[in-house]
Protein backbone atom coordinates (compact mmCIF):
# COMPACT_ATOMS: atom_id res chain seq x y z
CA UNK A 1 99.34 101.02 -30.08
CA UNK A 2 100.81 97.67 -28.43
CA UNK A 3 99.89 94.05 -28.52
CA UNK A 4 100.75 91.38 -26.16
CA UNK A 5 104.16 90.04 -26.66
CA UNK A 6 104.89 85.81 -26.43
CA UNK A 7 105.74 86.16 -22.75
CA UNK A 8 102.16 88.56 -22.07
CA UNK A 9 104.07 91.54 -22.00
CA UNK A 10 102.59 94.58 -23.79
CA UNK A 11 105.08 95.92 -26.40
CA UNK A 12 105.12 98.48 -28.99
CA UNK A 13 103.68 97.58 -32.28
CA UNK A 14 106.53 99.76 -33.95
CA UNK A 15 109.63 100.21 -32.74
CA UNK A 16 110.12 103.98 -32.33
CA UNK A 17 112.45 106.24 -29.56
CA UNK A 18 110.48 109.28 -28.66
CA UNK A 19 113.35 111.91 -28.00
CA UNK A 20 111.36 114.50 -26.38
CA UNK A 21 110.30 111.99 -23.73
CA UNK A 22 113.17 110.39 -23.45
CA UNK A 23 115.39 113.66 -22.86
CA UNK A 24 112.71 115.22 -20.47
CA UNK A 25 112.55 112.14 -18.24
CA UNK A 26 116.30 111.89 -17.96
CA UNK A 27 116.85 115.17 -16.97
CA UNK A 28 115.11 114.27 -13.80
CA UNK A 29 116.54 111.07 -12.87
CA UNK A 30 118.91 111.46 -9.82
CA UNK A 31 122.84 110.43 -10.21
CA UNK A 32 123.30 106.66 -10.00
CA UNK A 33 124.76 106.78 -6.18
CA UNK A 34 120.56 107.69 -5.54
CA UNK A 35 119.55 104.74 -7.52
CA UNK A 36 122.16 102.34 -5.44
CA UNK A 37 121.27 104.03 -1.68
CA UNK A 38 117.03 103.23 -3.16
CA UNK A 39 118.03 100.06 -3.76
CA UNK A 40 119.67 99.15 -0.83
CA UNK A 41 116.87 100.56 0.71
CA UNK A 42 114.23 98.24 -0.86
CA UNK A 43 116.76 95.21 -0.64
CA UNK A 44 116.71 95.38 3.45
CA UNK A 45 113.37 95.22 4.09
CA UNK A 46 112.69 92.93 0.87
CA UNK A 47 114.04 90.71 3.43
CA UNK A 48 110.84 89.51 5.43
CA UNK A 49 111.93 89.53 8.69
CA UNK A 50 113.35 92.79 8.54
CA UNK A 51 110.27 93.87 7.13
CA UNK A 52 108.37 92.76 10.09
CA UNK A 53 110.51 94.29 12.42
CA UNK A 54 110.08 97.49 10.97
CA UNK A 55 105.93 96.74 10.68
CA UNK A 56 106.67 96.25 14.44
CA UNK A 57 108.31 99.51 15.01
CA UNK A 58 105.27 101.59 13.64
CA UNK A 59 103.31 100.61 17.11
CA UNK A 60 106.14 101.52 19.22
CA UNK A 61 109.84 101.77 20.92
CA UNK A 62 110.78 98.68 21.18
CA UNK A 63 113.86 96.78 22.79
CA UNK A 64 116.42 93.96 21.39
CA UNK A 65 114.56 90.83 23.08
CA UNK A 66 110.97 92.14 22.58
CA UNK A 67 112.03 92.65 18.97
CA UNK A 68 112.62 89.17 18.99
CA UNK A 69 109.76 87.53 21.05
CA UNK A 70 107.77 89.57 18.76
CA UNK A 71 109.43 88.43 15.36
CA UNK A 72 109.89 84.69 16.48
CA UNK A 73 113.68 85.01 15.98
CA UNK A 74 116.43 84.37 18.58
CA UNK A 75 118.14 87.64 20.10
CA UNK A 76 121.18 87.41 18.14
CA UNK A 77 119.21 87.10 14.86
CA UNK A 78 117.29 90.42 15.77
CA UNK A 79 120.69 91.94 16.19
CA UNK A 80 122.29 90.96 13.23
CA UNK A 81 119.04 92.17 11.23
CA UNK A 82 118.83 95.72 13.49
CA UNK A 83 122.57 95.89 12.51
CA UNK A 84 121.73 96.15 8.82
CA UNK A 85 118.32 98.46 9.31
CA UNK A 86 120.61 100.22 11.50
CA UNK A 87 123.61 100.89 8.59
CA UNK A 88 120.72 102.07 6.32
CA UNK A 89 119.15 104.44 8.93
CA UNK A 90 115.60 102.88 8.96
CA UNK A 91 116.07 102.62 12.93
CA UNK A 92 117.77 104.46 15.51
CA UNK A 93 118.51 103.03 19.11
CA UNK A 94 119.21 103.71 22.60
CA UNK A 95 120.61 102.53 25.30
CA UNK A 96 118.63 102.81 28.88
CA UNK A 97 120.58 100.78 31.16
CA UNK A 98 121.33 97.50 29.99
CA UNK A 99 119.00 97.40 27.40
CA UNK A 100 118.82 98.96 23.90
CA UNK A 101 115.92 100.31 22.18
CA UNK A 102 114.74 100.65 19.07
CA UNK A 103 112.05 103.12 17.09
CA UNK A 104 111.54 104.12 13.19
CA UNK A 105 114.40 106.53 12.06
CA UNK A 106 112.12 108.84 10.81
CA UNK A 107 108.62 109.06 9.25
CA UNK A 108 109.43 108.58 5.68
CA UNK A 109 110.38 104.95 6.49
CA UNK A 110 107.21 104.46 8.48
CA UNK A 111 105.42 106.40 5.28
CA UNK A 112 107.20 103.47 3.19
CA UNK A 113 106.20 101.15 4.91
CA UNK A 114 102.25 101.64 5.69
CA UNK A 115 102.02 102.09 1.85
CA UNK A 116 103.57 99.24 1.10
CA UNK A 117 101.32 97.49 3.51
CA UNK A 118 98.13 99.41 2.29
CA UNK A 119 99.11 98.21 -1.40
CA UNK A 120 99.41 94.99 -0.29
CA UNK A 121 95.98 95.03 1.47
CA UNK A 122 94.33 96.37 -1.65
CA UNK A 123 95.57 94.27 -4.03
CA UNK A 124 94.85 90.95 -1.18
CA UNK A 125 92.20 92.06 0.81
CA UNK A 126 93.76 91.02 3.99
CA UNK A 127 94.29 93.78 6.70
CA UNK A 128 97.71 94.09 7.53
CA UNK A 129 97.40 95.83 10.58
CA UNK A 130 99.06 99.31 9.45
CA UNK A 131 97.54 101.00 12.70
CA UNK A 132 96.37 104.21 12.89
CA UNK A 133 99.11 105.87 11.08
CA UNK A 134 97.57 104.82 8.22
CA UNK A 135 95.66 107.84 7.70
CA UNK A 136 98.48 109.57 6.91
CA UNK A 137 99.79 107.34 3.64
CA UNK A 138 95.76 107.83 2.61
CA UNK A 139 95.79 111.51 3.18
CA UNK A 140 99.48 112.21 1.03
CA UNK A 141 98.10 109.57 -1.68
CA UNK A 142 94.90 111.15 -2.01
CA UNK A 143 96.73 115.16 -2.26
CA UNK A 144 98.98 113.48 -4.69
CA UNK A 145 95.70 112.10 -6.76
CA UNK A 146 94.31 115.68 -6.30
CA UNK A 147 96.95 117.09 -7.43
CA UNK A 148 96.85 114.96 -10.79
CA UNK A 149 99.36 113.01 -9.77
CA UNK A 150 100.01 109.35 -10.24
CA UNK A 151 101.50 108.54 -6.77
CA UNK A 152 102.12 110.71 -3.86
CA UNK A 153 105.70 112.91 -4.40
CA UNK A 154 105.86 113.13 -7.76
CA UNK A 155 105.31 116.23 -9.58
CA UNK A 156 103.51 115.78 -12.71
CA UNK A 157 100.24 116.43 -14.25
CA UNK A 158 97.50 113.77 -15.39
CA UNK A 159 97.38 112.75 -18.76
């Protein structure tokens, strides 16, 4: 049973440590090196322009100065942001002459990302333009409900 704390937060009426839980749900946390990569992960595109850059990769391959037209940035500030995606893996380039190009690193950031965006649009009804990749996020969410999951990739029955 809880009740709403001071600050709104629900709390436990009695203060009890369930060791059961508690032992079964450390035993499948990662080491802490995980924890610090996910982080880091989160922490570059909690940035917004990096996160717009990326939400500009979904459509397509992009290059250094259409990154920036498209961002409203200036070419060096593009860099200095597809320097840290870059260090993190969430983009890959290539060079084609004198000009570099950018895409996604791999579909698990552009899965990241249109859920993030599709939560976003749920929870504001505003369309954030996730394109038609979107199906996919929808299709692994729903398997995942199917599956009695809470979220999509984590293994674990309903209550």
């Amino acid at each position: 049973m809880s009740v709403k704390s001071p600050a709104g937060a629900e709390t436990c009426q009695v203060r009890c440590v369930h060791p059961e839980a508690v032992a079964g749900t450390r035993a499948l946390l990662a080491d802490d090196a995980t924890y610090v990569r996910l982080a880091e992960l989160f922490g570059a595109l909690s940035d917004a322009t990096r996160a717009r850059i990326v939400h500009s990769l979904l459509q397509q391959e992009l290059c250094t100065c259409d990154i920036a037209a498209v961002v409203g940035i200036t070419e060096s500030g593009a860099s200095q942001h597809l320097r840290v995606l870059r260090s993190l893996r969430l983009v890959q380039s290539r060079r084609a002459g004198k000009y570099v190009y950018y895409t996604l690193d791999d579909a698990h950031v552009a899965l990241l990302v249109q859920v993030g965006l599709a939560h976003d649009s749920d929870n504001t009804g505003v369309d954030a333009g996730i394109g038609p990749n979107a199906a996919v996020a929808a299709t692994l969410m729903t398997a995942g409900q199917r599956a009695g999951r809470s979220s999509p990739g984590t293994d674990g029955e309903a209550e």
